[in-house]
C-alpha atoms as a PDB file:
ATOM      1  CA  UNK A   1     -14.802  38.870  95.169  1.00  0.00           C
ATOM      2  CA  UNK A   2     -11.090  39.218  96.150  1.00  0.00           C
ATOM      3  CA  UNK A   3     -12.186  38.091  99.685  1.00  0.00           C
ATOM      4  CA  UNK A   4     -13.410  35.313  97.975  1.00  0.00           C
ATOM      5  CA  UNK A   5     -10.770  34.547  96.339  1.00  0.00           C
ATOM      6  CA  UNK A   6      -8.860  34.601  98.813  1.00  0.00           C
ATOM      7  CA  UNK A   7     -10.572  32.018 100.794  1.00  0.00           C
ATOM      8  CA  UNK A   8     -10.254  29.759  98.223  1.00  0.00           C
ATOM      9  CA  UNK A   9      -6.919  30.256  97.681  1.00  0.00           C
ATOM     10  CA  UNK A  10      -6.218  29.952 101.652  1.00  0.00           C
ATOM     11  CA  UNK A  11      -8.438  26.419 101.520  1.00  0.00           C
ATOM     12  CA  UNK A  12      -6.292  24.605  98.088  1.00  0.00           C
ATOM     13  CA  UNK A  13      -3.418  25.315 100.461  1.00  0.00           C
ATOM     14  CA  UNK A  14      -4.353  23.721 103.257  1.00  0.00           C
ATOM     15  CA  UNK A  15      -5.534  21.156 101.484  1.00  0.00           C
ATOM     16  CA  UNK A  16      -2.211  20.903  99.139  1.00  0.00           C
ATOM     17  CA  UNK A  17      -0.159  21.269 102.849  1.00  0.00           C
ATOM     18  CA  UNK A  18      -2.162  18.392 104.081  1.00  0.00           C
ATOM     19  CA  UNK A  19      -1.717  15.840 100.844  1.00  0.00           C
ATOM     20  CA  UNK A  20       1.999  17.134 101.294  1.00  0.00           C
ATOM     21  CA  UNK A  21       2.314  16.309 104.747  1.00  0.00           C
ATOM     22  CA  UNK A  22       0.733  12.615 103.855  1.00  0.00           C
ATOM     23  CA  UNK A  23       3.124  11.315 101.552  1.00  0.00           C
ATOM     24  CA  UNK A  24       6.942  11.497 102.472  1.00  0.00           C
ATOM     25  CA  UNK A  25       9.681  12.024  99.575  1.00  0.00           C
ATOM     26  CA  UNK A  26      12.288   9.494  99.829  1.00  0.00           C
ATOM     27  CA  UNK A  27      15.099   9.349  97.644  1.00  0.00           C
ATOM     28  CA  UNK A  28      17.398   6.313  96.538  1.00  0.00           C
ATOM     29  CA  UNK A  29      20.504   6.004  98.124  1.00  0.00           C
ATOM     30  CA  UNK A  30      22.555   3.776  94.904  1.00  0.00           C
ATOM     31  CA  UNK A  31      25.851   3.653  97.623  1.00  0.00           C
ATOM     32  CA  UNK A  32      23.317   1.569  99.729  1.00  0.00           C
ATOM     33  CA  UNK A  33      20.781  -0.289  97.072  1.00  0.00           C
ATOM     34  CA  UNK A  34      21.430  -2.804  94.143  1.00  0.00           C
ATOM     35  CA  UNK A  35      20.171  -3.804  91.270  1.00  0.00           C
ATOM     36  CA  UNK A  36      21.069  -7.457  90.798  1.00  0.00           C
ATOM     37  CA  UNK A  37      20.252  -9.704  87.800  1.00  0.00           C
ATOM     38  CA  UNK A  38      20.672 -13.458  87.150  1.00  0.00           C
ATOM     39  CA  UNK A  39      20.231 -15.630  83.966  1.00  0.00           C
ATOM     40  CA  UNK A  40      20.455 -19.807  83.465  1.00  0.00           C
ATOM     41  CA  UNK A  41      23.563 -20.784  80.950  1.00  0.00           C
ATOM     42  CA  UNK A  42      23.612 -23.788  79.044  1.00  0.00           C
ATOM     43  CA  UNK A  43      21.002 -25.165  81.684  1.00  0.00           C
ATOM     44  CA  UNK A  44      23.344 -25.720  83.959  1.00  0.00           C
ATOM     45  CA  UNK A  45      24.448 -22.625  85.889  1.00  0.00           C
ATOM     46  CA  UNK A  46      23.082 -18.717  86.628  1.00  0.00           C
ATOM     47  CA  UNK A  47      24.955 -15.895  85.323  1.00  0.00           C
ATOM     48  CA  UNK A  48      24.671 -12.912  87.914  1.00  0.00           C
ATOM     49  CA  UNK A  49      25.585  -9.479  87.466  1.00  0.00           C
ATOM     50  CA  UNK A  50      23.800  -5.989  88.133  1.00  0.00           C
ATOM     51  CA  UNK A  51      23.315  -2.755  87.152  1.00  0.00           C
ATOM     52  CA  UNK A  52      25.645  -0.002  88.660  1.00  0.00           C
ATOM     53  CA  UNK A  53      23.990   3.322  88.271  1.00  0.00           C
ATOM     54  CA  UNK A  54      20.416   3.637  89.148  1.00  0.00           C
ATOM     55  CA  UNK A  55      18.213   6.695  90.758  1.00  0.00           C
ATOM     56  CA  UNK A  56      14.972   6.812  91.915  1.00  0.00           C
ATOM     57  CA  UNK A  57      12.244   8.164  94.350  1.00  0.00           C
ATOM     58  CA  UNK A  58       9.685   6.910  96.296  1.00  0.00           C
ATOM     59  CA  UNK A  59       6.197   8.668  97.547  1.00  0.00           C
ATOM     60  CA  UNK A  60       5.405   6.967 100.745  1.00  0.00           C
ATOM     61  CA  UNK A  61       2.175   7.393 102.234  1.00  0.00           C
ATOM     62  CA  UNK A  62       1.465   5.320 105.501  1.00  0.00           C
ATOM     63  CA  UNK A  63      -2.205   6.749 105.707  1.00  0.00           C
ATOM     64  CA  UNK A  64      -3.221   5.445 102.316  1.00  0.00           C
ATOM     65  CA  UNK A  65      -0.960   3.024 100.507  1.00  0.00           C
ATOM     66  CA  UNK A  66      -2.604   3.329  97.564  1.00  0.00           C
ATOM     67  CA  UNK A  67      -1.555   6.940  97.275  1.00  0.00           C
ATOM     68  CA  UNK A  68       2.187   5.740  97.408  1.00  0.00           C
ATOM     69  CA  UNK A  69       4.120   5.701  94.390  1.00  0.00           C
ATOM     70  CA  UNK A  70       7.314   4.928  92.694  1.00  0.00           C
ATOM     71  CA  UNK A  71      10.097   5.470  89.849  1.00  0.00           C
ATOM     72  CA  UNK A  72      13.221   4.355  89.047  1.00  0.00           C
ATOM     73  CA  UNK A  73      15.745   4.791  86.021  1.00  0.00           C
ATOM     74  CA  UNK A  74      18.357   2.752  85.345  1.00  0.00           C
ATOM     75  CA  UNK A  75      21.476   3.555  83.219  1.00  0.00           C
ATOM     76  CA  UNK A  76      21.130   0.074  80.442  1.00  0.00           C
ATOM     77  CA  UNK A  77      24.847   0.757  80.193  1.00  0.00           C
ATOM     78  CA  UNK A  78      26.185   0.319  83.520  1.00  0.00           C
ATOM     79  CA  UNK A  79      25.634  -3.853  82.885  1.00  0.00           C
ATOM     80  CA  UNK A  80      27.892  -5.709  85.140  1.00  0.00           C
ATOM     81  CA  UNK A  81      28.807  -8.964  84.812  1.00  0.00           C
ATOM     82  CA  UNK A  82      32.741  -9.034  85.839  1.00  0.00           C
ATOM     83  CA  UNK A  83      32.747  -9.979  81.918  1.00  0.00           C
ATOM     84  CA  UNK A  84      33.650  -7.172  79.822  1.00  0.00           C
ATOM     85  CA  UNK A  85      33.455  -9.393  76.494  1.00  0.00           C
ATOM     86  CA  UNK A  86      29.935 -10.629  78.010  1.00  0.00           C
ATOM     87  CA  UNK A  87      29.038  -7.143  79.153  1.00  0.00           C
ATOM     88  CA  UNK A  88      30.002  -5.703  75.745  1.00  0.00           C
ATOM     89  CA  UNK A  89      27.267  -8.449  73.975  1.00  0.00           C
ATOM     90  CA  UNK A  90      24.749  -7.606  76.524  1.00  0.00           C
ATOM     91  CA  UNK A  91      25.043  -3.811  75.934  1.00  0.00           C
ATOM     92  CA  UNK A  92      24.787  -4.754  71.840  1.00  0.00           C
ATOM     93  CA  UNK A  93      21.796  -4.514  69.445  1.00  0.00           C
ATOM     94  CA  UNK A  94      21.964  -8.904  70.559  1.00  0.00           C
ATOM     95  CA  UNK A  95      20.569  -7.557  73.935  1.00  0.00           C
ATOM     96  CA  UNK A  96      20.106  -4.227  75.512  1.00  0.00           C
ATOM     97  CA  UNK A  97      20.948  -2.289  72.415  1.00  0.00           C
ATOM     98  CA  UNK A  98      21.727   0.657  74.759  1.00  0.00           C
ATOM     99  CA  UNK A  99      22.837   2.846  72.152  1.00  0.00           C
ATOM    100  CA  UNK A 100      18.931   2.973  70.944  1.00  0.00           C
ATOM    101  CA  UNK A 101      17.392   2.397  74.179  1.00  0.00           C
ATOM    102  CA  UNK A 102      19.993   4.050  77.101  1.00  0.00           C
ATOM    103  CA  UNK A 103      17.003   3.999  79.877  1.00  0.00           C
ATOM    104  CA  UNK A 104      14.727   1.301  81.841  1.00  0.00           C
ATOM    105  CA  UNK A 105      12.154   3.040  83.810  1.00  0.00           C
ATOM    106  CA  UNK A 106       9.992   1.560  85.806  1.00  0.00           C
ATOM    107  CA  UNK A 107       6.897   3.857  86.672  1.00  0.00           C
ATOM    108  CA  UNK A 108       4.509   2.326  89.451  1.00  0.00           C
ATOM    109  CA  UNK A 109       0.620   2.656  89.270  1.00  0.00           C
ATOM    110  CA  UNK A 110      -0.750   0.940  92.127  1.00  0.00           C
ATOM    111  CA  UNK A 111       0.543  -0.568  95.388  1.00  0.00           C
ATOM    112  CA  UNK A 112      -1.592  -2.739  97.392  1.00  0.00           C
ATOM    113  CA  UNK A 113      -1.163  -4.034 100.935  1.00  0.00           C
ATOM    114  CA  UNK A 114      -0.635  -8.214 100.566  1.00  0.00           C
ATOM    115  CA  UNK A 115      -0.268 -11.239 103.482  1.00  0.00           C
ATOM    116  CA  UNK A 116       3.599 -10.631 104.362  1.00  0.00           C
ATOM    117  CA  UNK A 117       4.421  -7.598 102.331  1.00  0.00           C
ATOM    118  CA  UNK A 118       3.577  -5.722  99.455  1.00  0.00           C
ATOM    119  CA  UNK A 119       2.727  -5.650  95.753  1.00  0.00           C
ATOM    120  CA  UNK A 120       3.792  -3.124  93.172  1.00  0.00           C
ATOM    121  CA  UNK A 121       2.226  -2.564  89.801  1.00  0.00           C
ATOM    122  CA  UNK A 122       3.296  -0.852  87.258  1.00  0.00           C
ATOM    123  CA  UNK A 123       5.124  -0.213  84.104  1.00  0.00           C
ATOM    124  CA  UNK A 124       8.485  -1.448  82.761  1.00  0.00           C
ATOM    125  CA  UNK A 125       9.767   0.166  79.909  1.00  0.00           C
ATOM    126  CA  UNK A 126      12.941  -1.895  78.739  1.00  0.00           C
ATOM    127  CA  UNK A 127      14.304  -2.371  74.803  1.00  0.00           C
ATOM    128  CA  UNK A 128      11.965   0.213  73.662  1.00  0.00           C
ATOM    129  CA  UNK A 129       8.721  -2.240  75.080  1.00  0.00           C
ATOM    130  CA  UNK A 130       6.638  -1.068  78.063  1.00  0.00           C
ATOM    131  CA  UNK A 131       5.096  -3.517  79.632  1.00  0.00           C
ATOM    132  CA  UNK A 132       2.494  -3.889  83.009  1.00  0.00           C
ATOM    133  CA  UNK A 133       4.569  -5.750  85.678  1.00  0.00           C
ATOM    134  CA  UNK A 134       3.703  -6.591  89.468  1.00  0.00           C
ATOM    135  CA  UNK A 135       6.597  -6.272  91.772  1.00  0.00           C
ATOM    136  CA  UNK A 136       6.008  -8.173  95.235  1.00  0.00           C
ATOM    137  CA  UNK A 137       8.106  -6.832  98.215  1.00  0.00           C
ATOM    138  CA  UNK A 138       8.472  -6.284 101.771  1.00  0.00           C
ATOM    139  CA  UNK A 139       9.934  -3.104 103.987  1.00  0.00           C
ATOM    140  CA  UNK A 140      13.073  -3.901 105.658  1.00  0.00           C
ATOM    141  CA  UNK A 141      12.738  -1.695 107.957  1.00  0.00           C
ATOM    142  CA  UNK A 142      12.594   2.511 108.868  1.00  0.00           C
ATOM    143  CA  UNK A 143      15.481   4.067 111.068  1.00  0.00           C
ATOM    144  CA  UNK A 144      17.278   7.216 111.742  1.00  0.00           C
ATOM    145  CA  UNK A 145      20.794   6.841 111.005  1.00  0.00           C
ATOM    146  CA  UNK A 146      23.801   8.488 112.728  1.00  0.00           C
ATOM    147  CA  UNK A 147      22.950  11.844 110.976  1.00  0.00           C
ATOM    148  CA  UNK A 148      19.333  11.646 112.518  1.00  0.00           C
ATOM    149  CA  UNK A 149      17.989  11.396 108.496  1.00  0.00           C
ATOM    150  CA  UNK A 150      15.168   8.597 108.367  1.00  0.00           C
ATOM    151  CA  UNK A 151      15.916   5.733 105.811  1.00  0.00           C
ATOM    152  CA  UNK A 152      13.456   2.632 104.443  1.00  0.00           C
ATOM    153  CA  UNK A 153      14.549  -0.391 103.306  1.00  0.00           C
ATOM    154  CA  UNK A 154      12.853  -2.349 100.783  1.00  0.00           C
ATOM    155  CA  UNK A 155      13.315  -5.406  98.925  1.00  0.00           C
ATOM    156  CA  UNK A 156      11.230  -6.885  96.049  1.00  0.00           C
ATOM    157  CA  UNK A 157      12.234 -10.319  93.312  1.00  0.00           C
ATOM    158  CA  UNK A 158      10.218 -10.619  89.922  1.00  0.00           C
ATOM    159  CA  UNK A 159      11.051 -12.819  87.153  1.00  0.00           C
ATOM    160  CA  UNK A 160      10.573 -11.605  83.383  1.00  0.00           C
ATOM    161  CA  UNK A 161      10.680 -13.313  79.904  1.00  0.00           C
ATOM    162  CA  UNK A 162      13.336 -10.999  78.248  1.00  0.00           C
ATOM    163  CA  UNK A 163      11.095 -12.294  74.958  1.00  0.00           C
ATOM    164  CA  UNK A 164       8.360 -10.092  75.878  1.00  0.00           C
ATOM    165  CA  UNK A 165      10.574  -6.857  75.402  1.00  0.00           C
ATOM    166  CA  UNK A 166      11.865  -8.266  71.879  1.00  0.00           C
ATOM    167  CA  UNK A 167      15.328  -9.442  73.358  1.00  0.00           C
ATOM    168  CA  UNK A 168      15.151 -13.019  71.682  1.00  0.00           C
ATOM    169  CA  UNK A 169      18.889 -13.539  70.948  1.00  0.00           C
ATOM    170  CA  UNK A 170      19.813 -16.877  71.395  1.00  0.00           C
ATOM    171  CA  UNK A 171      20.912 -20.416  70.959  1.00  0.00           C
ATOM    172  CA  UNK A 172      19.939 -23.747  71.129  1.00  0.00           C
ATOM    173  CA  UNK A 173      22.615 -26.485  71.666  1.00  0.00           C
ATOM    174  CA  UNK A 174      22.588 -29.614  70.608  1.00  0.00           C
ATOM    175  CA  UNK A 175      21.034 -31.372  73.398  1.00  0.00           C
ATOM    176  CA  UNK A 176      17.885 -28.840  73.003  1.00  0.00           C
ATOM    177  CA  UNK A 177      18.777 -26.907  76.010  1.00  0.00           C
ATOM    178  CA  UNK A 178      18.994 -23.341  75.596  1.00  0.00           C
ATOM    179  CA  UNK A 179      22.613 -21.084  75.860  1.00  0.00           C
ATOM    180  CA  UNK A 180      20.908 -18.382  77.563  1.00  0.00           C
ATOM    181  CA  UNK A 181      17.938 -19.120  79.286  1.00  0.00           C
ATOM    182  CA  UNK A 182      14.705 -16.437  78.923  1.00  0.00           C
ATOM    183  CA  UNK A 183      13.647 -16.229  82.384  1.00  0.00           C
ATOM    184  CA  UNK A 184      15.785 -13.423  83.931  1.00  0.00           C
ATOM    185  CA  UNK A 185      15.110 -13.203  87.830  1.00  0.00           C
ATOM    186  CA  UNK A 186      15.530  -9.584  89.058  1.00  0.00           C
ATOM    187  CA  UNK A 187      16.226  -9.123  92.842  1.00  0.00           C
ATOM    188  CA  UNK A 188      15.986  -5.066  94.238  1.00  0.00           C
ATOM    189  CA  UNK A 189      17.122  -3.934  97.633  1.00  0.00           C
ATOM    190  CA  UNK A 190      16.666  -0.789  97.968  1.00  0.00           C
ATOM    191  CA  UNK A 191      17.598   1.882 101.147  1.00  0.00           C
ATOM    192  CA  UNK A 192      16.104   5.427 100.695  1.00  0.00           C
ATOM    193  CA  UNK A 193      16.608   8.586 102.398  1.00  0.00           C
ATOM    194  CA  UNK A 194      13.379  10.957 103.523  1.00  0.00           C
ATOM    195  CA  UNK A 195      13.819  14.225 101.974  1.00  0.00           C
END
């Protein structure tokens, strides 16, 4: 029995070693990614700004892409807009209500191999809503850097109704058109390090 046991034991590892061995860790370097934002105002502009603090990690598996995955939290709070009277608003129950909701994670649940890149689904949990999203992008590249530690680079643009998490704040001027517009285009470029 033990020398069954044992056997078993000595075949879940291998096994365990070789899903291991499949799918590399990478981690998010934020000194080297960005989260970027923009938003249409009074029609006639875009409003950029980004988020400053961010982690994530990334499952890579080159054999199988559907066995890579992803997730990445980002701090509501860090809001950037070079407008602190703007970024105050955005942060407010108006917007973000960060206070309530501090955290948007998004968790992947499929990847799937598309003509010139990449698409990512999964779920985006923003204002307290979670919601299925598909995230097209490409891979920059993979390098070693100076240090000899391997890097990817990936980059990915969605566009989301902030009205489907609840954020409906807004107003309409008196030519019809809308203060803040709804569609907010999201644009990620991300560099991660292998682990």
């Amino acid at each position: 029995m033990r020398i069954y046991r044992a056997a078993v034991l000595t075949v879940l590892s291998a096994l365990w070693a070789n899903v291991a061995c499949a799918a590399e860790q990478y981690l998010i370097d934020p000194a080297h990614s960005s989260v970027e934002f923009s938003v249409a105002h009074m029609v006639l502009t875009r409003v950029k700004g980004n988020f400053t603090q961010f982690s994530g990690e990334i499952f890579d598996d080159e054999r199988d892409i559907a066995k890579s995955w992803v997730k990445v939290v980002i701090n509501a709070d860090s809001i950037n807009t070079n407008q602190p009277d703007r970024d105050k608003h955005l942060r407010s129950k108006d917007f973000l209500f960060v206070q309530k909701y501090p955290e948007i994670i998004f968790e992947s649940r499929r990847i799937e191999k598309k003509a010139g890149g990449y698409l990512c689904f999964g779920t985006l949990s923003l204002h307290g809503v979670s919601k299925q999203v598909g995230i097209p992008f490409v891979i920059t590249g993979k390098i070693k850097d100076p240090k000899g530690k391997t890097r990817i680079g990936i980059e990915g643009v969605l566009t989301l109704d902030r009205r489907d998490y609840g954020i409906v704040w807004g107003k309409v001027m008196s030519d019809g058109g809308l203060m803040v517009g709804n569609d907010v285009k999201v644009a990620l470029s991300v560099e991660a390090i292998l682990q």
